[in-house]
C-alpha atoms as a PDB file:
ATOM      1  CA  UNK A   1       6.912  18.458  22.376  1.00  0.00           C
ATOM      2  CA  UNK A   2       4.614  15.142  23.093  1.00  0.00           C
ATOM      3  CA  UNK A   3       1.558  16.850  20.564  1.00  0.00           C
ATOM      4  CA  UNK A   4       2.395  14.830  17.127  1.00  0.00           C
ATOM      5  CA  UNK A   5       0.135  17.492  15.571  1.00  0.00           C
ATOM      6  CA  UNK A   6       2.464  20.998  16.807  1.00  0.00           C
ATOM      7  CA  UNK A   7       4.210  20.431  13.591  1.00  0.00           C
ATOM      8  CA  UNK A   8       2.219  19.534  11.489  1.00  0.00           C
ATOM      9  CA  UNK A   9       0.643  23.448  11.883  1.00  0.00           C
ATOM     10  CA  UNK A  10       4.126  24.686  11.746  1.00  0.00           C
ATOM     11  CA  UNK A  11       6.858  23.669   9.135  1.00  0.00           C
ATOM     12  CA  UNK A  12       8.031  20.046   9.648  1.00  0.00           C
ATOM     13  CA  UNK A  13       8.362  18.996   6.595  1.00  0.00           C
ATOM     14  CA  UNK A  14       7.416  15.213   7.689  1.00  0.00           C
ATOM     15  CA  UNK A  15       3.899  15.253   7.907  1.00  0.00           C
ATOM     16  CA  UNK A  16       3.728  16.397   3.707  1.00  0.00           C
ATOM     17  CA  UNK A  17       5.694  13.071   3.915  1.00  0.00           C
ATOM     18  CA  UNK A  18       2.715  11.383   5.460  1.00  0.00           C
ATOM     19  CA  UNK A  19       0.206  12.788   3.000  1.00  0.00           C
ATOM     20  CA  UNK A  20       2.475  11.619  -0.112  1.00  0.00           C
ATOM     21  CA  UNK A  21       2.679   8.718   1.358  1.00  0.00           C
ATOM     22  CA  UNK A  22      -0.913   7.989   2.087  1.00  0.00           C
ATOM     23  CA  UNK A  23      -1.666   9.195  -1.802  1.00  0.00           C
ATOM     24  CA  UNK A  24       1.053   6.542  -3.154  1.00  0.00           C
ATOM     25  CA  UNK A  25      -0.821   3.725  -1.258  1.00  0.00           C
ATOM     26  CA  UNK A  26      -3.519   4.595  -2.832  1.00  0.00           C
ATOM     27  CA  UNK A  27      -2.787   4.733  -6.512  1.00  0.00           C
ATOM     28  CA  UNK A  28      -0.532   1.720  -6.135  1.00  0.00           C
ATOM     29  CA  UNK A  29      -2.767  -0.725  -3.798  1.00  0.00           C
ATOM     30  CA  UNK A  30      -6.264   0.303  -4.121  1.00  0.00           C
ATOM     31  CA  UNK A  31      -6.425  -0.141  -7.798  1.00  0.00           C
ATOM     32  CA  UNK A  32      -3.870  -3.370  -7.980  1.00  0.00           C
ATOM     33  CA  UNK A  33      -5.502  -4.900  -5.116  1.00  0.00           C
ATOM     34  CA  UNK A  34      -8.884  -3.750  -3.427  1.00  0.00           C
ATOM     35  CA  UNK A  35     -10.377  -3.537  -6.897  1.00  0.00           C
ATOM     36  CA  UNK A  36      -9.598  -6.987  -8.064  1.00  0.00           C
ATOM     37  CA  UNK A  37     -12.557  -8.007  -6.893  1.00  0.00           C
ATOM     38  CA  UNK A  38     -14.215  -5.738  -9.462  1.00  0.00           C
ATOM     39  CA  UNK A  39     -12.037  -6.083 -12.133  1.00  0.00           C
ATOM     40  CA  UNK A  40     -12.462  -9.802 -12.163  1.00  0.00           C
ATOM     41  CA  UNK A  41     -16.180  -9.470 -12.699  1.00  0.00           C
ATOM     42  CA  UNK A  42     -15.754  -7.562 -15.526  1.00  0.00           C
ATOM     43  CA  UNK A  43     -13.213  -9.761 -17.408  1.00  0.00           C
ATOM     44  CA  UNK A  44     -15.531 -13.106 -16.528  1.00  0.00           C
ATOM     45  CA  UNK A  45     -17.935 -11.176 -18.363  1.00  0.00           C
ATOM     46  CA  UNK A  46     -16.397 -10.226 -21.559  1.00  0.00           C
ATOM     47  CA  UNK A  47     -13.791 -13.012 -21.433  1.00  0.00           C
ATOM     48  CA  UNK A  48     -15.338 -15.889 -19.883  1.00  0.00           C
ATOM     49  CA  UNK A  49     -12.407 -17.264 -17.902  1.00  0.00           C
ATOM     50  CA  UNK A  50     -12.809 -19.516 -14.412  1.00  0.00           C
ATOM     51  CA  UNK A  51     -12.992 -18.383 -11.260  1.00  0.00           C
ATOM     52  CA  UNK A  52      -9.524 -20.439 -11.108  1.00  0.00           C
ATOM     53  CA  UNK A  53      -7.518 -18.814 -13.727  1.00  0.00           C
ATOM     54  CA  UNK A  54      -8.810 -15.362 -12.755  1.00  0.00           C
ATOM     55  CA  UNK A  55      -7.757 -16.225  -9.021  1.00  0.00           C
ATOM     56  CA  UNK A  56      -4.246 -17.498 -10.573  1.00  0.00           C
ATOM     57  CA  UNK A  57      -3.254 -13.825 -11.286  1.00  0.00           C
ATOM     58  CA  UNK A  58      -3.389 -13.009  -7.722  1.00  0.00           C
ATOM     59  CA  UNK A  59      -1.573 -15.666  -6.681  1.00  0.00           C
ATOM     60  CA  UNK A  60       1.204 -15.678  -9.316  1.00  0.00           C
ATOM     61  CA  UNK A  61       1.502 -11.721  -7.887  1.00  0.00           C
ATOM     62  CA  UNK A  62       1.993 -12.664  -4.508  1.00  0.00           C
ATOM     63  CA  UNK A  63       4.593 -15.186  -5.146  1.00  0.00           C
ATOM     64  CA  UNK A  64       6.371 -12.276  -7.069  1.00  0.00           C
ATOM     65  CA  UNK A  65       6.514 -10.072  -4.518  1.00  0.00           C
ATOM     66  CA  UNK A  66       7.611 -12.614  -2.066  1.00  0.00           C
ATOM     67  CA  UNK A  67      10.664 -13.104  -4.001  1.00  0.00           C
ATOM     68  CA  UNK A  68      11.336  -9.245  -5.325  1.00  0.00           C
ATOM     69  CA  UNK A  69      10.459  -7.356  -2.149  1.00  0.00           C
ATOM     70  CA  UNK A  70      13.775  -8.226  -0.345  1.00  0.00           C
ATOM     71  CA  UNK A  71      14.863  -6.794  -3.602  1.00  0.00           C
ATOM     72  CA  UNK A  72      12.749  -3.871  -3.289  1.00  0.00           C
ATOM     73  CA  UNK A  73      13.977  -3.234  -0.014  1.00  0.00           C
ATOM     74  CA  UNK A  74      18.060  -3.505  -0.978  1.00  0.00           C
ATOM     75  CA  UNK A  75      17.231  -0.953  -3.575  1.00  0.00           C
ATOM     76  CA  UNK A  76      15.473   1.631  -1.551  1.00  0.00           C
ATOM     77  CA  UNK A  77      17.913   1.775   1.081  1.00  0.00           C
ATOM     78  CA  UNK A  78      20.676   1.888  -1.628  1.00  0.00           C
ATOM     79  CA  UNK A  79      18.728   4.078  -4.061  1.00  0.00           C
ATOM     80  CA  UNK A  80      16.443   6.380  -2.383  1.00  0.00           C
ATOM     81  CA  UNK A  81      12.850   6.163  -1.570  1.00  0.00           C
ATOM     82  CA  UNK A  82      12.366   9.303  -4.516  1.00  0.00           C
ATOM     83  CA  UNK A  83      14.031   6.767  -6.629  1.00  0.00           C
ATOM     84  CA  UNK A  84      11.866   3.994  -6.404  1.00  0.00           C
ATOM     85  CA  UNK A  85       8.678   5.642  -6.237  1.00  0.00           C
ATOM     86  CA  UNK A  86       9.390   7.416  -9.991  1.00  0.00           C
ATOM     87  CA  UNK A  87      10.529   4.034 -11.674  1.00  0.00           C
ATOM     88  CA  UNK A  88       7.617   1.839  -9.428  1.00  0.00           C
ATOM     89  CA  UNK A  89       5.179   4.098 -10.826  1.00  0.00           C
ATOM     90  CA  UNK A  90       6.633   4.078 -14.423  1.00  0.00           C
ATOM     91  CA  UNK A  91       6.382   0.646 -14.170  1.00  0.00           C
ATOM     92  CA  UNK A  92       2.817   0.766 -12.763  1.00  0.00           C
ATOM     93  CA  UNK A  93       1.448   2.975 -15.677  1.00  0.00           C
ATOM     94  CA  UNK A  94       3.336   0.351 -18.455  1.00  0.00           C
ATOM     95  CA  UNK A  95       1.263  -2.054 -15.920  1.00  0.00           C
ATOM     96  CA  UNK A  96      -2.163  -0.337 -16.753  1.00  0.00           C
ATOM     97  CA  UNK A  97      -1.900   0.389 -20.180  1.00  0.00           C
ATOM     98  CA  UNK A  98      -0.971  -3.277 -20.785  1.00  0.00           C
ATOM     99  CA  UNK A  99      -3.682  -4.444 -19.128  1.00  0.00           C
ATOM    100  CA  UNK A 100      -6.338  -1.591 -21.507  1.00  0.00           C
ATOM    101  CA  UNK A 101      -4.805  -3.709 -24.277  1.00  0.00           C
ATOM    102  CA  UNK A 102      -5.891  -7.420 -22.917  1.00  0.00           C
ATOM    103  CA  UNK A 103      -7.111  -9.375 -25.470  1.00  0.00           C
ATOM    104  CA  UNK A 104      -6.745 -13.059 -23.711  1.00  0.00           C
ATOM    105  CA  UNK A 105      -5.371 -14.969 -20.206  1.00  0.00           C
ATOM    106  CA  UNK A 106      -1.542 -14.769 -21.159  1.00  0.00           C
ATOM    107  CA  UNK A 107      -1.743 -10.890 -21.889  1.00  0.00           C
ATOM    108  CA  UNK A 108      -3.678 -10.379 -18.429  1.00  0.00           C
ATOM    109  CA  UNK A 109      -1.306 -12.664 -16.545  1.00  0.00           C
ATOM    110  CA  UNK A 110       1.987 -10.406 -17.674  1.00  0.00           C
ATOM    111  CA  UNK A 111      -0.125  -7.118 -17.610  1.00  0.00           C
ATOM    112  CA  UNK A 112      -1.038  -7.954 -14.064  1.00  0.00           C
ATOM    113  CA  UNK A 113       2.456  -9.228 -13.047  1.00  0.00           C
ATOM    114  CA  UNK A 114       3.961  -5.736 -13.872  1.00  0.00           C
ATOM    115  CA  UNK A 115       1.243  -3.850 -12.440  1.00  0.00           C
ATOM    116  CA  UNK A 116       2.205  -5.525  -9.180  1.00  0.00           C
ATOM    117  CA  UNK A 117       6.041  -5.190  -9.618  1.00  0.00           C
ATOM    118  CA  UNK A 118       5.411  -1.166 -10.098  1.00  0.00           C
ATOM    119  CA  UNK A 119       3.027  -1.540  -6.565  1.00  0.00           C
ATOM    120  CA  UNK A 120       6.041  -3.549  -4.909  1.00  0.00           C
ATOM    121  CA  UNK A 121       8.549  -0.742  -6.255  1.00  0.00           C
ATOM    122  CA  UNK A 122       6.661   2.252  -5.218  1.00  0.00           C
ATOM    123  CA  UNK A 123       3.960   0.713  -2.907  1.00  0.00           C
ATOM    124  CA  UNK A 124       4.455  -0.552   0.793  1.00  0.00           C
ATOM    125  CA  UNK A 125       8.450  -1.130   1.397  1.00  0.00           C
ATOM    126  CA  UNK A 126       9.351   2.065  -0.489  1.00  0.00           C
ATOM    127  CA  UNK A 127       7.086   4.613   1.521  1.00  0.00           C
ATOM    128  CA  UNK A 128       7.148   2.541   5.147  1.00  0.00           C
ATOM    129  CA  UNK A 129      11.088   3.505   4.425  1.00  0.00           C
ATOM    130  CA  UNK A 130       9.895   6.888   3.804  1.00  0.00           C
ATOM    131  CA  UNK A 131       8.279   7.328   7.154  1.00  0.00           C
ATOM    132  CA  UNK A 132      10.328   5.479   9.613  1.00  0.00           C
ATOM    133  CA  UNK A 133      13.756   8.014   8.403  1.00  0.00           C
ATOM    134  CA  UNK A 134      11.272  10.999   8.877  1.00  0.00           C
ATOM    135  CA  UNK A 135       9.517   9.693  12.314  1.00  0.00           C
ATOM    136  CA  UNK A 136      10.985   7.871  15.682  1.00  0.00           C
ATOM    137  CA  UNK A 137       8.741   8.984  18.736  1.00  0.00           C
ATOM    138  CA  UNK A 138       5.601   9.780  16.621  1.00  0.00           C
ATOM    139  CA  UNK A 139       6.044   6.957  13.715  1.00  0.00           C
ATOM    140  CA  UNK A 140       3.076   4.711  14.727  1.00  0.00           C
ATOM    141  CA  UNK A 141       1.316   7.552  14.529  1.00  0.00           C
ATOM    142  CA  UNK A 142       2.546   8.633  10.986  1.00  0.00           C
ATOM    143  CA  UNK A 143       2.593   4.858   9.543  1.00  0.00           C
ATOM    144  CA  UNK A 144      -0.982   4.922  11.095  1.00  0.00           C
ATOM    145  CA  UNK A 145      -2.177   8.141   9.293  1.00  0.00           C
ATOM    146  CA  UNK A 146      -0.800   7.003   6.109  1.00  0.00           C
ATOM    147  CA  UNK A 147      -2.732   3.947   5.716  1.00  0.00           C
ATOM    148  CA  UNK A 148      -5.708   5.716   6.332  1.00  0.00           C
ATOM    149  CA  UNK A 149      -5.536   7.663   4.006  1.00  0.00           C
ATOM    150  CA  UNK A 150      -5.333   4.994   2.117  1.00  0.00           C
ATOM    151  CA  UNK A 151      -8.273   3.565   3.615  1.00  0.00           C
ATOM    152  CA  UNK A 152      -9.977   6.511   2.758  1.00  0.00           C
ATOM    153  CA  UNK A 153      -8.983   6.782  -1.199  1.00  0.00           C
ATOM    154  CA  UNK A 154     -10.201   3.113  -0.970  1.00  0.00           C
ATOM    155  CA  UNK A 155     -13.318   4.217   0.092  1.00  0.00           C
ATOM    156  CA  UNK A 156     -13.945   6.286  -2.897  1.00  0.00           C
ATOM    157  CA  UNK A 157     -12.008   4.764  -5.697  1.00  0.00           C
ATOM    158  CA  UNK A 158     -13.152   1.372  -5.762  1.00  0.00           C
ATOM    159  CA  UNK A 159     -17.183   2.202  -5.719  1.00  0.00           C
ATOM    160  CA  UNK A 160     -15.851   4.503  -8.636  1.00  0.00           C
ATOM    161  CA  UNK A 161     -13.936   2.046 -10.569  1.00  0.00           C
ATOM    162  CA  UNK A 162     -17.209  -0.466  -9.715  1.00  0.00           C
ATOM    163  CA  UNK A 163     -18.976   2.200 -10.953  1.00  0.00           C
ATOM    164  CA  UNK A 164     -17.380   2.804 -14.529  1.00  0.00           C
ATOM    165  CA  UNK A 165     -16.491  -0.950 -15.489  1.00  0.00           C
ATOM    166  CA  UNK A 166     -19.837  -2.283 -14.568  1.00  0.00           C
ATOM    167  CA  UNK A 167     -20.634  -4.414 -17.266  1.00  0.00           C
ATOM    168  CA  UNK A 168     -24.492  -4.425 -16.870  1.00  0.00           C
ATOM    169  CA  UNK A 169     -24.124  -0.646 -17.528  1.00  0.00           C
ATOM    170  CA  UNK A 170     -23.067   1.143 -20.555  1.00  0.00           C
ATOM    171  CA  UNK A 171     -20.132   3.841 -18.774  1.00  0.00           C
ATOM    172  CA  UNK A 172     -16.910   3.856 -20.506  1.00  0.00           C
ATOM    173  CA  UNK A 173     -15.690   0.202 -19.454  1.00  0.00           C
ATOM    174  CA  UNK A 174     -12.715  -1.229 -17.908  1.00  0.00           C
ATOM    175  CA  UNK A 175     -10.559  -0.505 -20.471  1.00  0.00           C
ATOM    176  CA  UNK A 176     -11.019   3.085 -20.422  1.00  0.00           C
ATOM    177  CA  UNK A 177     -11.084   3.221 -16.665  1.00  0.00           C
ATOM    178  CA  UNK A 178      -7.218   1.095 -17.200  1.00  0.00           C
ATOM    179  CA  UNK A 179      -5.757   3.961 -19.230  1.00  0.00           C
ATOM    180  CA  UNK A 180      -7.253   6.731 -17.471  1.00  0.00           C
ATOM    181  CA  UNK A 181      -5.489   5.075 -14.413  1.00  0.00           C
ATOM    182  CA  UNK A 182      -2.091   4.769 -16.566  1.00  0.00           C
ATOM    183  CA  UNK A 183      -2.415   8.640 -16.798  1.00  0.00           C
ATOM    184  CA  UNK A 184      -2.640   9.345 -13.409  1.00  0.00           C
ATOM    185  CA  UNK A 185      -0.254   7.285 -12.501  1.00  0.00           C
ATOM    186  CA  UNK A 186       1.933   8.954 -15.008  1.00  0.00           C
ATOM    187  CA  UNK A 187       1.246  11.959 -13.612  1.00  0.00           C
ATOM    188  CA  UNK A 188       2.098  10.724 -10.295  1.00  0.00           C
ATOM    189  CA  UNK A 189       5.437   9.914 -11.241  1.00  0.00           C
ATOM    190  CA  UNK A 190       6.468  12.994 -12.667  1.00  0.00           C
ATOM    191  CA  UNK A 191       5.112  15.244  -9.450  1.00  0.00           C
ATOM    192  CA  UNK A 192       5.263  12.728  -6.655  1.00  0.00           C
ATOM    193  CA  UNK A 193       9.178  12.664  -6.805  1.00  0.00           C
ATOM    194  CA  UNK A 194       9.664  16.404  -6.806  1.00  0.00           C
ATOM    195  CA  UNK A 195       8.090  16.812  -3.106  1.00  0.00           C
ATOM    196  CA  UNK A 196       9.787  13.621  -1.523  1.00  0.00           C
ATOM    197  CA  UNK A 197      12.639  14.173   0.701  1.00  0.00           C
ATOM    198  CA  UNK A 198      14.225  10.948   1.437  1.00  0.00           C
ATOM    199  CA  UNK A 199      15.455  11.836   5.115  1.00  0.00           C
ATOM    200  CA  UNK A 200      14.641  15.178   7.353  1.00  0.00           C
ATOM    201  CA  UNK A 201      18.464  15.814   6.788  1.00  0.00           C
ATOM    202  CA  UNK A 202      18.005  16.489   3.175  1.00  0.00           C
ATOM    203  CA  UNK A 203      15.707  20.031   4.677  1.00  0.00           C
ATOM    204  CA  UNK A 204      17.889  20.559   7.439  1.00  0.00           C
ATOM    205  CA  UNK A 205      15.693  19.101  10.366  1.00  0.00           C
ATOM    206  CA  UNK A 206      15.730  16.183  12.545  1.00  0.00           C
ATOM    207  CA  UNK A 207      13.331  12.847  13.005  1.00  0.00           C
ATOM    208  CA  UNK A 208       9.922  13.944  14.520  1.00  0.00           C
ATOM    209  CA  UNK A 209      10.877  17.405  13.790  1.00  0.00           C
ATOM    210  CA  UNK A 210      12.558  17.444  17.221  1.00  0.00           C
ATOM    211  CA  UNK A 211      16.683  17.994  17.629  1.00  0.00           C
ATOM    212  CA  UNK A 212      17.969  15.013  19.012  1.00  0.00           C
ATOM    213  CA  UNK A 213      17.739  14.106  23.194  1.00  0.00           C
ATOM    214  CA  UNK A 214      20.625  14.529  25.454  1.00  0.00           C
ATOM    215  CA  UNK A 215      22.804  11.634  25.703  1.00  0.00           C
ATOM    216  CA  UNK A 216      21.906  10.165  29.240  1.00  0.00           C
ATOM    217  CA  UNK A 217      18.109  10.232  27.620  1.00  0.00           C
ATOM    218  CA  UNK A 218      18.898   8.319  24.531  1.00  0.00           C
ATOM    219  CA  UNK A 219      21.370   5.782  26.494  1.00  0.00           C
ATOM    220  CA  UNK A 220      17.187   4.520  27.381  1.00  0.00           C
ATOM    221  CA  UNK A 221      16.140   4.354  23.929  1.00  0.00           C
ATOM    222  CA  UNK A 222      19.183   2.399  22.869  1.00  0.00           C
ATOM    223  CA  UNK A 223      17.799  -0.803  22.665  1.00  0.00           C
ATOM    224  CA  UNK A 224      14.594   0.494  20.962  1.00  0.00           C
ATOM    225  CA  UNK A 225      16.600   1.908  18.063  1.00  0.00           C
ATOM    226  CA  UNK A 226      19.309  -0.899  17.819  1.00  0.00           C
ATOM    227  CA  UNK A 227      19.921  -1.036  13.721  1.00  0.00           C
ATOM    228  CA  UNK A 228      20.861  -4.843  12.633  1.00  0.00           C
ATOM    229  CA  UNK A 229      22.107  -6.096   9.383  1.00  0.00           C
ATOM    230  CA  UNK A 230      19.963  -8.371   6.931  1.00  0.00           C
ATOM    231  CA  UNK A 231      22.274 -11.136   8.431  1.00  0.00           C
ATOM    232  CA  UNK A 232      21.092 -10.370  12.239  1.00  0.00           C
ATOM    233  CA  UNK A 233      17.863  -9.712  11.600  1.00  0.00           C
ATOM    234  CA  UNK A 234      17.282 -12.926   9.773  1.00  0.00           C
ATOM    235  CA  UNK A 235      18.577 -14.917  12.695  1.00  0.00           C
ATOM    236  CA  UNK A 236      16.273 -13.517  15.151  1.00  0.00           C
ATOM    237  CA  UNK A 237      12.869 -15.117  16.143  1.00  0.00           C
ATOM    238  CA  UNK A 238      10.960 -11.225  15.802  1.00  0.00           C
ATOM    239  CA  UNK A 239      11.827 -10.811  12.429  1.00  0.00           C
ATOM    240  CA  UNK A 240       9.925 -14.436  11.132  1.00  0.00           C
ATOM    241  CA  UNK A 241       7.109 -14.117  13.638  1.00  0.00           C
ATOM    242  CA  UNK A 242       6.436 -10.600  11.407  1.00  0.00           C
ATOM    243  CA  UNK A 243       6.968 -12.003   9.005  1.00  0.00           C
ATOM    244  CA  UNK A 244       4.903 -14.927   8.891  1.00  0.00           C
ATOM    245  CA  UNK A 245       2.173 -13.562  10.786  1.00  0.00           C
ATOM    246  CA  UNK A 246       2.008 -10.426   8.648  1.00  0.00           C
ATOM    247  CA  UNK A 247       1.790 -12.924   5.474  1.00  0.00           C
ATOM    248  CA  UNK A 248      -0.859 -15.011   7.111  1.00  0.00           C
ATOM    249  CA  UNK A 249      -3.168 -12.690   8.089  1.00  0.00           C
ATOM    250  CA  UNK A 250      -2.848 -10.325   3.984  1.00  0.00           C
ATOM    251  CA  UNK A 251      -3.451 -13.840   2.990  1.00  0.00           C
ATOM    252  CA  UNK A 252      -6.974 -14.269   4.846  1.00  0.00           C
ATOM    253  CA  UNK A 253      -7.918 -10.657   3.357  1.00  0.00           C
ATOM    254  CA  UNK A 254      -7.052 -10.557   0.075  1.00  0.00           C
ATOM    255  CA  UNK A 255      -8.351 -14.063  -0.747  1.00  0.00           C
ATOM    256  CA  UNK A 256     -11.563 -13.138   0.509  1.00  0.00           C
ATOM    257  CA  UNK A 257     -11.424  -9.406  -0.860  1.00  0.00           C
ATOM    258  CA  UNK A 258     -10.422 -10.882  -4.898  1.00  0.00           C
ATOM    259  CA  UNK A 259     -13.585 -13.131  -4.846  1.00  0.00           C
ATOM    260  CA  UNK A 260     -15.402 -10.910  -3.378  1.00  0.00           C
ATOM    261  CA  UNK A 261     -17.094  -9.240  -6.818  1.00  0.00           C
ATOM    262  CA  UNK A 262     -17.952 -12.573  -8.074  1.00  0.00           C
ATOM    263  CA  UNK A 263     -19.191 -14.338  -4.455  1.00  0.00           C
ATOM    264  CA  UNK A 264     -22.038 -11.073  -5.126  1.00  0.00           C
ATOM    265  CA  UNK A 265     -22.313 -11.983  -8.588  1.00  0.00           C
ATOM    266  CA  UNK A 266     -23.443 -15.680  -7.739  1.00  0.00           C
ATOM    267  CA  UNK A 267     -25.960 -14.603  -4.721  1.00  0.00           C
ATOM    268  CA  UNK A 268     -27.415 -11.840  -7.076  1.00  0.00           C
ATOM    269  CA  UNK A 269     -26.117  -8.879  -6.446  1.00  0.00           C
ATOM    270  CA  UNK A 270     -23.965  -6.339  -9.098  1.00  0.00           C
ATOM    271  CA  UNK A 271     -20.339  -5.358  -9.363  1.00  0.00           C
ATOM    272  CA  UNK A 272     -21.437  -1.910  -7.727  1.00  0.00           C
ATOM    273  CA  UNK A 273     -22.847  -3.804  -4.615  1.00  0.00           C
ATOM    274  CA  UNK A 274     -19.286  -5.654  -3.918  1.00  0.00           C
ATOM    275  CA  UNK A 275     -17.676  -2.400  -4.778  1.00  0.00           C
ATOM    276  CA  UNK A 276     -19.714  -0.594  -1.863  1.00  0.00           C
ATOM    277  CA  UNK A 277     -18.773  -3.749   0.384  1.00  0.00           C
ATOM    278  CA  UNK A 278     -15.414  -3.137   0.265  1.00  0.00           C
ATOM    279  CA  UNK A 279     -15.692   0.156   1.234  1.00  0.00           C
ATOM    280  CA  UNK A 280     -17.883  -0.818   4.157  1.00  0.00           C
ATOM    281  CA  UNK A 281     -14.755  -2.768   5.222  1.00  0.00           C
ATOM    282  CA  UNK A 282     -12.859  -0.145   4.474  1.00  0.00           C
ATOM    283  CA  UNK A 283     -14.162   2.205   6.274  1.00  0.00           C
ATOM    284  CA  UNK A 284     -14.016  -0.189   9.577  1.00  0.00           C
ATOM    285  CA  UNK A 285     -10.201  -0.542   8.663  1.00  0.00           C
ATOM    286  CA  UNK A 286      -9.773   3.062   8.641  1.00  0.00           C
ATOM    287  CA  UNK A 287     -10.661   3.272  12.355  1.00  0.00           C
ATOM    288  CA  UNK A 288      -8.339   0.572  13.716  1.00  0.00           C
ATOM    289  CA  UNK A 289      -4.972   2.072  11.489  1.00  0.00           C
ATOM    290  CA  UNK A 290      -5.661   5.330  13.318  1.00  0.00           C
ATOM    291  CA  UNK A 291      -6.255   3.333  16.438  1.00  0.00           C
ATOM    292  CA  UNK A 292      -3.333   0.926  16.061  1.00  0.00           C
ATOM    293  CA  UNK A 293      -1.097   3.808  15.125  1.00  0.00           C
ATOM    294  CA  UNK A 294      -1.995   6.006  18.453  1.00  0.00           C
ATOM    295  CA  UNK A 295      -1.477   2.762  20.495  1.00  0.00           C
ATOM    296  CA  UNK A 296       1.838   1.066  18.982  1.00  0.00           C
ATOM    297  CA  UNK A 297       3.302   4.842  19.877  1.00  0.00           C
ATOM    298  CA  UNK A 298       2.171   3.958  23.879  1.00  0.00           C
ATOM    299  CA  UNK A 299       2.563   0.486  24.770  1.00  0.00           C
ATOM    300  CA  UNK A 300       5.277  -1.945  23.381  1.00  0.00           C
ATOM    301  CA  UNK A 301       4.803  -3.004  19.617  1.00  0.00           C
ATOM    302  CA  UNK A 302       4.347  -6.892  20.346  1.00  0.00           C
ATOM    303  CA  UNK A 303       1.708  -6.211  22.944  1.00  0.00           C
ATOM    304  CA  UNK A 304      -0.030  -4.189  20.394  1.00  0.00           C
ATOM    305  CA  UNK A 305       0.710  -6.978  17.559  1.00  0.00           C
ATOM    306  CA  UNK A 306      -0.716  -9.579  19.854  1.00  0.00           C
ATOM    307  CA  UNK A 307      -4.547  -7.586  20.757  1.00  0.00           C
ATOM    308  CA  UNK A 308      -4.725  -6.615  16.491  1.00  0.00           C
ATOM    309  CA  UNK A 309      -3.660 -10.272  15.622  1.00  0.00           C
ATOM    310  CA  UNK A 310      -5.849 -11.926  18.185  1.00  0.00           C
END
């Protein structure tokens, strides 16, 4: 009963739930954001634009899903996390075949701005939903494997996408790489769907695969599972310390991560160089998600938030 992995050789349907999830991080993050720093060497090449207006893009995305993830997150619970990841990744490949058909800074700016709304549909909120209805003793550990695997499609798809858009080379370019990315995302959304169960109900089993404890056990875990409103958990200190701290520190990364392409650029090295950088970083983050996941399931989550953060 305490080995996370006993059902994931047997039939708990929960860990496939982990595995979708960790392939619908990938195809919605690594692409949106890990590769901008690779993308944004290739359009200063052809295009010519400033370090300033390519950064813009970013930020104009961020501020968008500050204001549509609490939006994100009504629908999902409302909806269904199958829902949202078929229409976030409809939206996604619209996303990448507008941005194939770029021809100046207005066209990448809205191209770019519904790439990320089909990420913020389908990305993050929609599959962290996913996990915590399938896991309660083990999620840590499953929120933990899923962003590694993310780390891990990182690790190979943006030295790939370096690979094919590198304008010093003559592959098939970043427009070609964008549609071929529309079609797997389209693909995505037709499959993805059909193996997502929203809650372990919908089989017939129970959170962690495990029927529920008897009463005088769960009377302990009552506080741990205590489910608030919007309205409660806005007026409580946790939720804005997450909050803000979480936003702080994806602020530190991805600023340095979407300059990152062109910072090698200026110091003489090539788009594939910053594209095997990131996967160097990558590869360290995959270590500490597995870690952090194995230790938020053992010692209490703001002890754990306070030795990541510090």
């Amino acid at each position: 009963m305490g080995n996370p992995w006993a059902k994931a050789r047997g039939s708990f349907y929960g860990w496939w739930m982990v595995t979708v999830s960790g392939f619908i991080m990938v195809i919605t993050s690594v692409p949106v954001f890990q590769a901008i720093a690779v993308w944004s060497v290739a359009l200063e090449a052809q295009f010519g634009w400033s370090r300033t207006q390519l950064g813009l893009a970013l930020s104009f995305t961020r501020i968008e899903g500050s204001l549509t993830g609490p939006i994100a997150g009504y629908l999902v619970d409302r909806m269904g996390t199958r829902f949202m990841v078929f229409t976030g990744l409809l939206v996604l490949t619209v996303g990448f075949f507008l941005f194939s058909q770029v021809q100046n800074l207005w066209m990448f700016y809205v191209a770019y701005f519904v790439m990320s709304v089909g990420q913020g549909q389908a990305g993050w909120i929609t599959v962290m939903t996913l996990l915590n209805h399938w896991f309660v003793r083990h999620r840590g550990m499953a929120m933990g494997l899923a962003m590694m695997g993310m780390g891990i499609g990182a690790l190979i798809l943006v030295p790939l996408i370096a690979w094919l858009i590198d304008p010093e080379a003559d592959r098939i370019g970043w427009r070609r790489t964008a549609e071929i990315l529309a079609v797997v995302t389209l693909v995505s959304a037709i499959v993805l769907p059909k193996v997502i169960r929203n809650k372990p109900e919908d089989v017939g089993d129970y959170p962690d695969g495990e029927p529920p404890v008897p009463a005088v056990v769960a009377q302990g875990d009552a506080e741990e599972d205590l489910e608030l409103t919007i309205g409660q958990a806005l007026r409580t200190q946790a939720f804005w310390a997450i909050s803000f701290g979480h936003g702080f520190g994806s602020m530190v990364v991805l600023a340095a991560m979407s300059h990152l392409g062109l910072l090698m650029q200026d110091v003489g090295y090539g788009v594939q160089m910053a594209g095997w950088i990131i996967s160097i970083q990558t590869a360290v983050a995959i270590a500490f998600q597995f870690l952090g996941g194995w230790i938020g399931d053992r010692i209490p989550k703001n002890v754990a938030l306070f030795i990541f953060t510090g």
